[in-house]
PDB file of N, CA and C in Angstrom:
ATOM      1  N   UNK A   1       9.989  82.697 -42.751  1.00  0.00           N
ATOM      2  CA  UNK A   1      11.305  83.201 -43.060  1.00  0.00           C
ATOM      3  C   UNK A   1      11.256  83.896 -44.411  1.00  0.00           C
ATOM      4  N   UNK A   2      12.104  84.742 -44.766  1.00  0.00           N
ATOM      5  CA  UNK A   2      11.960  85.574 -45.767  1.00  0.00           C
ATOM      6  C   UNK A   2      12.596  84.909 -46.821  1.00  0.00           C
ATOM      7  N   UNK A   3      12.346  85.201 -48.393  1.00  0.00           N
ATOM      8  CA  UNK A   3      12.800  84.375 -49.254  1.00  0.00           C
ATOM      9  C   UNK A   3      14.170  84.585 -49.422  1.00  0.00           C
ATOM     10  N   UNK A   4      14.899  86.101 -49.309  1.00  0.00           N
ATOM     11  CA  UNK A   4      15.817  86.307 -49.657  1.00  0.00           C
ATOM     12  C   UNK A   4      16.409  87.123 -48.487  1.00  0.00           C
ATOM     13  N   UNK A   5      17.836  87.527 -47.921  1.00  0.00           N
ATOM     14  CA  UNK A   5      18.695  88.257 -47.173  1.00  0.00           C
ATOM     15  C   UNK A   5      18.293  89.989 -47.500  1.00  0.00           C
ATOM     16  N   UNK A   6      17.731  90.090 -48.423  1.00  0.00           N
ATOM     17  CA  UNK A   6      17.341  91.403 -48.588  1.00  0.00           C
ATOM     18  C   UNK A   6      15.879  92.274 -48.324  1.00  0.00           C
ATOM     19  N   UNK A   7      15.128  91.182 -48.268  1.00  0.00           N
ATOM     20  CA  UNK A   7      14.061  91.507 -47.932  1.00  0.00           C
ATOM     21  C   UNK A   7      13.157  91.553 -46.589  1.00  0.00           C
ATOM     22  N   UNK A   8      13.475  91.940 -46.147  1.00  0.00           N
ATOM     23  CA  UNK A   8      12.874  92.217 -44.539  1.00  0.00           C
ATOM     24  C   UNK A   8      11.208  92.284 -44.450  1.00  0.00           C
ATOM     25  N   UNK A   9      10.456  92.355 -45.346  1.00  0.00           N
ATOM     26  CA  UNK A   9       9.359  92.363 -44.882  1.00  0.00           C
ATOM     27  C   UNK A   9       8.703  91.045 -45.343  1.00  0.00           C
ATOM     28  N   UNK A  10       9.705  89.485 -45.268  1.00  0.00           N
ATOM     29  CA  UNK A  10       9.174  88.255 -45.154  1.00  0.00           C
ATOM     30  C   UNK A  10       8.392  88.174 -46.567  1.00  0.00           C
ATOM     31  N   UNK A  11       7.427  87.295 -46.428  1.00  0.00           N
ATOM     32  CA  UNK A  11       7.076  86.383 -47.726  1.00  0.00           C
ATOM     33  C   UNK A  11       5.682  87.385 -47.904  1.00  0.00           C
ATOM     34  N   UNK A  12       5.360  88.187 -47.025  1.00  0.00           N
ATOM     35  CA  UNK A  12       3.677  89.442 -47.236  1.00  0.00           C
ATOM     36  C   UNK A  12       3.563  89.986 -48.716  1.00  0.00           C
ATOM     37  N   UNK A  13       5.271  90.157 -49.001  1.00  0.00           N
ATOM     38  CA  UNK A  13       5.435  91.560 -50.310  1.00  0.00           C
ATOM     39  C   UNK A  13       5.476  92.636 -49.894  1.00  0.00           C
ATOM     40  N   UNK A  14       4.701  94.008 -50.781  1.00  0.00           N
ATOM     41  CA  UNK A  14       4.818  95.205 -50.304  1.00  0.00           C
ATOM     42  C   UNK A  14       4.206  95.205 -49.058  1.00  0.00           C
ATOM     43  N   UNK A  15       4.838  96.487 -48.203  1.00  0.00           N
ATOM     44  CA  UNK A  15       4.136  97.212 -47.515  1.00  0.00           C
ATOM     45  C   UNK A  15       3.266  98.352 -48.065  1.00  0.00           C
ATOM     46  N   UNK A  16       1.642  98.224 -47.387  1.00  0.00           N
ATOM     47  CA  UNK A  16       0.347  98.977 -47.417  1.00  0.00           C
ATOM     48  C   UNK A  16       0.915 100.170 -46.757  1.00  0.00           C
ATOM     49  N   UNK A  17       0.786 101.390 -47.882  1.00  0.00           N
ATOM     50  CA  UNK A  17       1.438 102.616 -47.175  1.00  0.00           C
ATOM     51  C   UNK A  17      -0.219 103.038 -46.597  1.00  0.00           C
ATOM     52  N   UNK A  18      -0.851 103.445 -45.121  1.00  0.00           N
ATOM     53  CA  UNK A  18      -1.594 103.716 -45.055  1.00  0.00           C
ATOM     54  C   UNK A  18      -1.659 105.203 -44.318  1.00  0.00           C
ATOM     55  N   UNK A  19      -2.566 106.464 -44.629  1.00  0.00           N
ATOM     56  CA  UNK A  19      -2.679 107.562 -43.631  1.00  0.00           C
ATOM     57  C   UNK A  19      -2.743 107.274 -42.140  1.00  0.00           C
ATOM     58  N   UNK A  20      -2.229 108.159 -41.586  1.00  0.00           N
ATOM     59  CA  UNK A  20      -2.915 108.495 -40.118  1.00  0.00           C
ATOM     60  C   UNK A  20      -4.241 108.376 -40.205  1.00  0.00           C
ATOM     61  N   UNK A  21      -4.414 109.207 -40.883  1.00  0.00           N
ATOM     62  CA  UNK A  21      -6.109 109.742 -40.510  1.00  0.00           C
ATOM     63  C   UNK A  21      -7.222 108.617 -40.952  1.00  0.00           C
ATOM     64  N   UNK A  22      -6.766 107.658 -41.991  1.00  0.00           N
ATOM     65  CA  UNK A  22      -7.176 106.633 -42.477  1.00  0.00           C
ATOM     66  C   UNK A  22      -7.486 105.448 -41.078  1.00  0.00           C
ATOM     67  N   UNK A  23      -6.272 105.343 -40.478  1.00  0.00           N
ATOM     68  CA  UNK A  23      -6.089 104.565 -39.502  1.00  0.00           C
ATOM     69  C   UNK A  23      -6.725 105.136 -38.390  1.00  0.00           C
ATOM     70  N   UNK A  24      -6.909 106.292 -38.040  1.00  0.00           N
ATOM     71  CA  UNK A  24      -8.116 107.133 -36.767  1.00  0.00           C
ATOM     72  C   UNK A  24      -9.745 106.772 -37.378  1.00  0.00           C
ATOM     73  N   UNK A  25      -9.988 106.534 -38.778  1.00  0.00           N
ATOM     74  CA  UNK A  25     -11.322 106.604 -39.051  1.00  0.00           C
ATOM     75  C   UNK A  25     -11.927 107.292 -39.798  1.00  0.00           C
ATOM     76  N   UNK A  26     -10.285 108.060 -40.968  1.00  0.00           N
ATOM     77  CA  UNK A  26     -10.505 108.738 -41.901  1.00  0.00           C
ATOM     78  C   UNK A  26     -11.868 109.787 -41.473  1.00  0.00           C
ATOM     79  N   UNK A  27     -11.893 110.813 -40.446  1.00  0.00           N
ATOM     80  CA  UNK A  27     -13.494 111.636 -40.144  1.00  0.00           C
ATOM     81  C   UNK A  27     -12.925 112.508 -41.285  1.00  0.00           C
ATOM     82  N   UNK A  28     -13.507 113.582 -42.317  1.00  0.00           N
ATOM     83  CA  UNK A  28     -12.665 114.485 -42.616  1.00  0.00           C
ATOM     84  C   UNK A  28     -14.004 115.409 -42.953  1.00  0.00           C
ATOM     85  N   UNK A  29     -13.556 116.666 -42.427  1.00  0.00           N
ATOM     86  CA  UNK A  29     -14.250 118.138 -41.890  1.00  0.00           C
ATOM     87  C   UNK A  29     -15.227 117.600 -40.960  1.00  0.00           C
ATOM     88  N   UNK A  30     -16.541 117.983 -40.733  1.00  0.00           N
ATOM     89  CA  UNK A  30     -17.303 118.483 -39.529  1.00  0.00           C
ATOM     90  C   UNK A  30     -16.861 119.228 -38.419  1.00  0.00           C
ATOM     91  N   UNK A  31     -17.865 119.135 -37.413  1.00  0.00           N
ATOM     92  CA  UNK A  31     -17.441 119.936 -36.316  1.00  0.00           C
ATOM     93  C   UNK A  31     -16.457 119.943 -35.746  1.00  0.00           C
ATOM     94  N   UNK A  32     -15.882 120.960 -35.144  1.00  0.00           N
ATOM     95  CA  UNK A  32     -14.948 120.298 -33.960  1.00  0.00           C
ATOM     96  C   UNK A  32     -15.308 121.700 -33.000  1.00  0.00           C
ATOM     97  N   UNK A  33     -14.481 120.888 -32.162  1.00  0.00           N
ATOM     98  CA  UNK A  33     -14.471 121.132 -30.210  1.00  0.00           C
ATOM     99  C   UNK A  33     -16.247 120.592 -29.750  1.00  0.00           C
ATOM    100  N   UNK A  34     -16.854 121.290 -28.769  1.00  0.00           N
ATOM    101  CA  UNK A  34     -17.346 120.832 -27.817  1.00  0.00           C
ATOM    102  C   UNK A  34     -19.293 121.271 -28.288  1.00  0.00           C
ATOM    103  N   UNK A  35     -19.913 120.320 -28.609  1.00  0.00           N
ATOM    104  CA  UNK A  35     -21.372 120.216 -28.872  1.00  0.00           C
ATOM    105  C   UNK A  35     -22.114 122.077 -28.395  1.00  0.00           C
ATOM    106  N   UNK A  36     -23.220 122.177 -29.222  1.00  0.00           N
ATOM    107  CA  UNK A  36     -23.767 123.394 -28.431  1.00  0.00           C
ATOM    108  C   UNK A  36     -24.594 122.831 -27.141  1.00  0.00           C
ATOM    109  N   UNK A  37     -24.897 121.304 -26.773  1.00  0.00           N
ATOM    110  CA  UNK A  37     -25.678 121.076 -25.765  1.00  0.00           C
ATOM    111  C   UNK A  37     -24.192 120.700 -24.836  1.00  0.00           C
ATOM    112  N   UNK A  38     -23.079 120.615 -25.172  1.00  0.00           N
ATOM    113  CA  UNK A  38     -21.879 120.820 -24.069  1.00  0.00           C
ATOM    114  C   UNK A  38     -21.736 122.394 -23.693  1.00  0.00           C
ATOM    115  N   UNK A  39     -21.622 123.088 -24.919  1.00  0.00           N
ATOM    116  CA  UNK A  39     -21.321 124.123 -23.991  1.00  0.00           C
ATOM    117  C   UNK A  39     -22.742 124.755 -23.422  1.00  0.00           C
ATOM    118  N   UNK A  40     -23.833 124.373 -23.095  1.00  0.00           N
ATOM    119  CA  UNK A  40     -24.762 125.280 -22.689  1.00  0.00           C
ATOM    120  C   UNK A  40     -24.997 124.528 -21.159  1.00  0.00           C
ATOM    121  N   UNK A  41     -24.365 122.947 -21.083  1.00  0.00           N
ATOM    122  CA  UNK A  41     -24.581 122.316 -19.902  1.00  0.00           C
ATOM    123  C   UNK A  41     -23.157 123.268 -19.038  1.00  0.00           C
ATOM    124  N   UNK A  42     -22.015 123.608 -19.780  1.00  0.00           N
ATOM    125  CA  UNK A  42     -20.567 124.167 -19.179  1.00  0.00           C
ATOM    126  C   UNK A  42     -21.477 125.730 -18.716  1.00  0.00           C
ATOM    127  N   UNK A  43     -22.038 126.316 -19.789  1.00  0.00           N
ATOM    128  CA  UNK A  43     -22.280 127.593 -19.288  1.00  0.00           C
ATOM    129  C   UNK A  43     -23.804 127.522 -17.713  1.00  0.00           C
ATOM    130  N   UNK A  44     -24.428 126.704 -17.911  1.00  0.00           N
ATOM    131  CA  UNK A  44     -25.085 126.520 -16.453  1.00  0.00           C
ATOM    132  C   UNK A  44     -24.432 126.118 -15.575  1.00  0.00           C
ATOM    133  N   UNK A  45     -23.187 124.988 -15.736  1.00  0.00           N
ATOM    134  CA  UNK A  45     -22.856 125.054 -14.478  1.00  0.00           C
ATOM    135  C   UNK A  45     -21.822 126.211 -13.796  1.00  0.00           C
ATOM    136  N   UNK A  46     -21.705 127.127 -15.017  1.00  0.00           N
ATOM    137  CA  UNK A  46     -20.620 127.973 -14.286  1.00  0.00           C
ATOM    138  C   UNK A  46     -21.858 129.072 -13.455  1.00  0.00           C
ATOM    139  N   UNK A  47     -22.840 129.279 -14.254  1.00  0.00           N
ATOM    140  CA  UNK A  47     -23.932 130.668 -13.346  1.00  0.00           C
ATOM    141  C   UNK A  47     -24.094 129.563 -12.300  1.00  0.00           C
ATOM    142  N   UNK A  48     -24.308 128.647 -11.926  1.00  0.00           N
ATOM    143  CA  UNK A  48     -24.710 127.822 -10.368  1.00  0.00           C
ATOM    144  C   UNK A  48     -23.622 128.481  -9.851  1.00  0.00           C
ATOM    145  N   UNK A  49     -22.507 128.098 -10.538  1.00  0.00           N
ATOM    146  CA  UNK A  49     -20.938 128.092  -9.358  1.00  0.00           C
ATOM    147  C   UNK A  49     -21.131 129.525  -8.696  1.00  0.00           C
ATOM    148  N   UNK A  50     -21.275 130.518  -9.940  1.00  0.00           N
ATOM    149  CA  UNK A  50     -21.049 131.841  -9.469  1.00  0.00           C
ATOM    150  C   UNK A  50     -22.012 132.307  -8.650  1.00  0.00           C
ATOM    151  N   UNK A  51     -23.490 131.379  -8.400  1.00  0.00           N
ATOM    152  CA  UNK A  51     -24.747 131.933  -7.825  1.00  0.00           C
ATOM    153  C   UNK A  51     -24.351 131.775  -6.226  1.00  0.00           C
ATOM    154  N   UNK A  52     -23.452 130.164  -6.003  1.00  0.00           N
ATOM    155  CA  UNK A  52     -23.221 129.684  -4.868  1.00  0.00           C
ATOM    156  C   UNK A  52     -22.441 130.794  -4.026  1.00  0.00           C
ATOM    157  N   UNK A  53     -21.551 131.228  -5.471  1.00  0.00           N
ATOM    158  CA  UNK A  53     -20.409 132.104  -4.329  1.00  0.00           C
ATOM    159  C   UNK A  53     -20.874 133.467  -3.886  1.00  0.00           C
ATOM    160  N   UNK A  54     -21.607 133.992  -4.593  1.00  0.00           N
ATOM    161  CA  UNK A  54     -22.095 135.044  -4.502  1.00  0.00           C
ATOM    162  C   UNK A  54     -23.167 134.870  -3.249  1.00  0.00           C
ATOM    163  N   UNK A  55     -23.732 134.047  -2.443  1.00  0.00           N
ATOM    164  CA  UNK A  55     -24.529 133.902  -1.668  1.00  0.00           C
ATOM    165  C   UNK A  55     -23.707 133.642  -0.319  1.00  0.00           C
ATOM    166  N   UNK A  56     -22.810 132.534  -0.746  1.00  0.00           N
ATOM    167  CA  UNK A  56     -21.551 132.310   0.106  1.00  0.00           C
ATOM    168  C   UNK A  56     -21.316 133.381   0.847  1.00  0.00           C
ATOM    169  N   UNK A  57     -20.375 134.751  -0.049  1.00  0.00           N
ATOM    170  CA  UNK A  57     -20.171 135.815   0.338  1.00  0.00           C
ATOM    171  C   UNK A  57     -21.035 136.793   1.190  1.00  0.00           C
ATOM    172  N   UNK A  58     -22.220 136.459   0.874  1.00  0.00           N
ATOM    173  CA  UNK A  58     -23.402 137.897   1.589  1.00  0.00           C
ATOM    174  C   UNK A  58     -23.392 136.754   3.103  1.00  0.00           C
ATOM    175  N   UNK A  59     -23.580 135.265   3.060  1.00  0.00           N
ATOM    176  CA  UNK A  59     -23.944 134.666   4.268  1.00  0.00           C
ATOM    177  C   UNK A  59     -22.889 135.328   5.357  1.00  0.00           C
ATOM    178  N   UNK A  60     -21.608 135.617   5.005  1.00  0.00           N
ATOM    179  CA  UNK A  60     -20.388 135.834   6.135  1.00  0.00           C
ATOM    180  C   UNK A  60     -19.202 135.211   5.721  1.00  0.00           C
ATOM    181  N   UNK A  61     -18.906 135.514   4.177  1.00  0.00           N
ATOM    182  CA  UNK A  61     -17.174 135.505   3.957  1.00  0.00           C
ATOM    183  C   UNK A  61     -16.826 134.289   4.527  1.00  0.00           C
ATOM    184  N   UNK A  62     -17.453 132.824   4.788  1.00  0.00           N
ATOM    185  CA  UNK A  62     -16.388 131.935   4.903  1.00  0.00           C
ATOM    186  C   UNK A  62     -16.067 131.630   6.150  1.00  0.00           C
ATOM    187  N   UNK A  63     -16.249 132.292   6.884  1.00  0.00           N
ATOM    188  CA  UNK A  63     -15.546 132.671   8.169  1.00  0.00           C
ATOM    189  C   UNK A  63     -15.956 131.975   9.556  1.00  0.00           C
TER     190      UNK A  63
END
Protein backbone atom coordinates (compact mmCIF):
# COMPACT_ATOMS: atom_id res chain seq x y z
CA UNK A 1 0.00 0.00 0.00
CA UNK A 2 1.25 3.37 -0.68
CA UNK A 3 2.48 5.60 2.12
CA UNK A 4 0.45 8.46 1.32
CA UNK A 5 -3.14 9.30 -0.84
CA UNK A 6 -0.94 11.09 -3.22
CA UNK A 7 1.35 8.92 -4.35
CA UNK A 8 0.41 6.33 -6.76
CA UNK A 9 3.47 4.73 -7.52
CA UNK A 10 3.40 2.78 -3.90
CA UNK A 11 6.42 2.46 -1.59
CA UNK A 12 9.17 1.80 -5.22
CA UNK A 13 9.72 5.89 -5.26
CA UNK A 14 10.55 7.36 -8.55
CA UNK A 15 9.67 6.10 -11.70
CA UNK A 16 12.85 4.85 -14.12
CA UNK A 17 12.16 7.09 -17.12
CA UNK A 18 13.49 4.55 -19.71
CA UNK A 19 13.90 4.91 -23.92
CA UNK A 20 12.14 2.86 -26.37
CA UNK A 21 15.07 2.02 -27.98
CA UNK A 22 16.79 1.23 -24.65
CA UNK A 23 13.99 -1.23 -23.96
CA UNK A 24 14.29 -2.91 -27.87
CA UNK A 25 18.16 -3.35 -27.11
CA UNK A 26 19.34 0.08 -27.48
CA UNK A 27 21.01 -1.29 -31.45
CA UNK A 28 22.03 2.25 -32.60
CA UNK A 29 23.23 2.71 -36.44
CA UNK A 30 24.37 -0.37 -38.49
CA UNK A 31 22.75 -1.91 -41.23
CA UNK A 32 19.40 -1.98 -42.04
CA UNK A 33 16.92 -3.85 -44.35
CA UNK A 34 17.84 -7.18 -45.82
CA UNK A 35 21.65 -8.95 -45.72
CA UNK A 36 23.63 -8.97 -49.20
CA UNK A 37 23.42 -12.96 -48.83
CA UNK A 38 19.34 -12.18 -48.52
CA UNK A 39 19.14 -10.29 -51.29
CA UNK A 40 21.29 -12.47 -53.65
CA UNK A 41 19.25 -15.73 -52.31
CA UNK A 42 15.75 -13.13 -53.33
CA UNK A 43 17.52 -12.28 -56.62
CA UNK A 44 18.05 -16.26 -57.61
CA UNK A 45 14.97 -17.12 -56.73
CA UNK A 46 13.31 -14.59 -58.84
CA UNK A 47 15.70 -15.68 -62.33
CA UNK A 48 14.34 -19.54 -61.40
CA UNK A 49 10.73 -18.05 -61.24
CA UNK A 50 11.22 -16.17 -64.45
CA UNK A 51 13.28 -19.24 -66.10
CA UNK A 52 10.12 -21.54 -65.15
CA UNK A 53 7.75 -19.18 -66.85
CA UNK A 54 9.49 -18.52 -69.69
CA UNK A 55 9.72 -22.32 -70.53
CA UNK A 56 6.13 -22.71 -69.29
CA UNK A 57 5.20 -20.38 -72.11
CA UNK A 58 7.28 -21.94 -75.20
CA UNK A 59 5.87 -25.66 -73.74
CA UNK A 60 2.02 -24.42 -74.80
CA UNK A 61 0.65 -21.36 -72.80
CA UNK A 62 -0.86 -23.35 -69.97
CA UNK A 63 -3.37 -24.75 -71.89
Amino acid sequence: MARNGDNLLGLGGQRNTVSRGALRGGKKGGPTGPSAQAQDHRSELLRKLKEKNEKAKEDGGGE
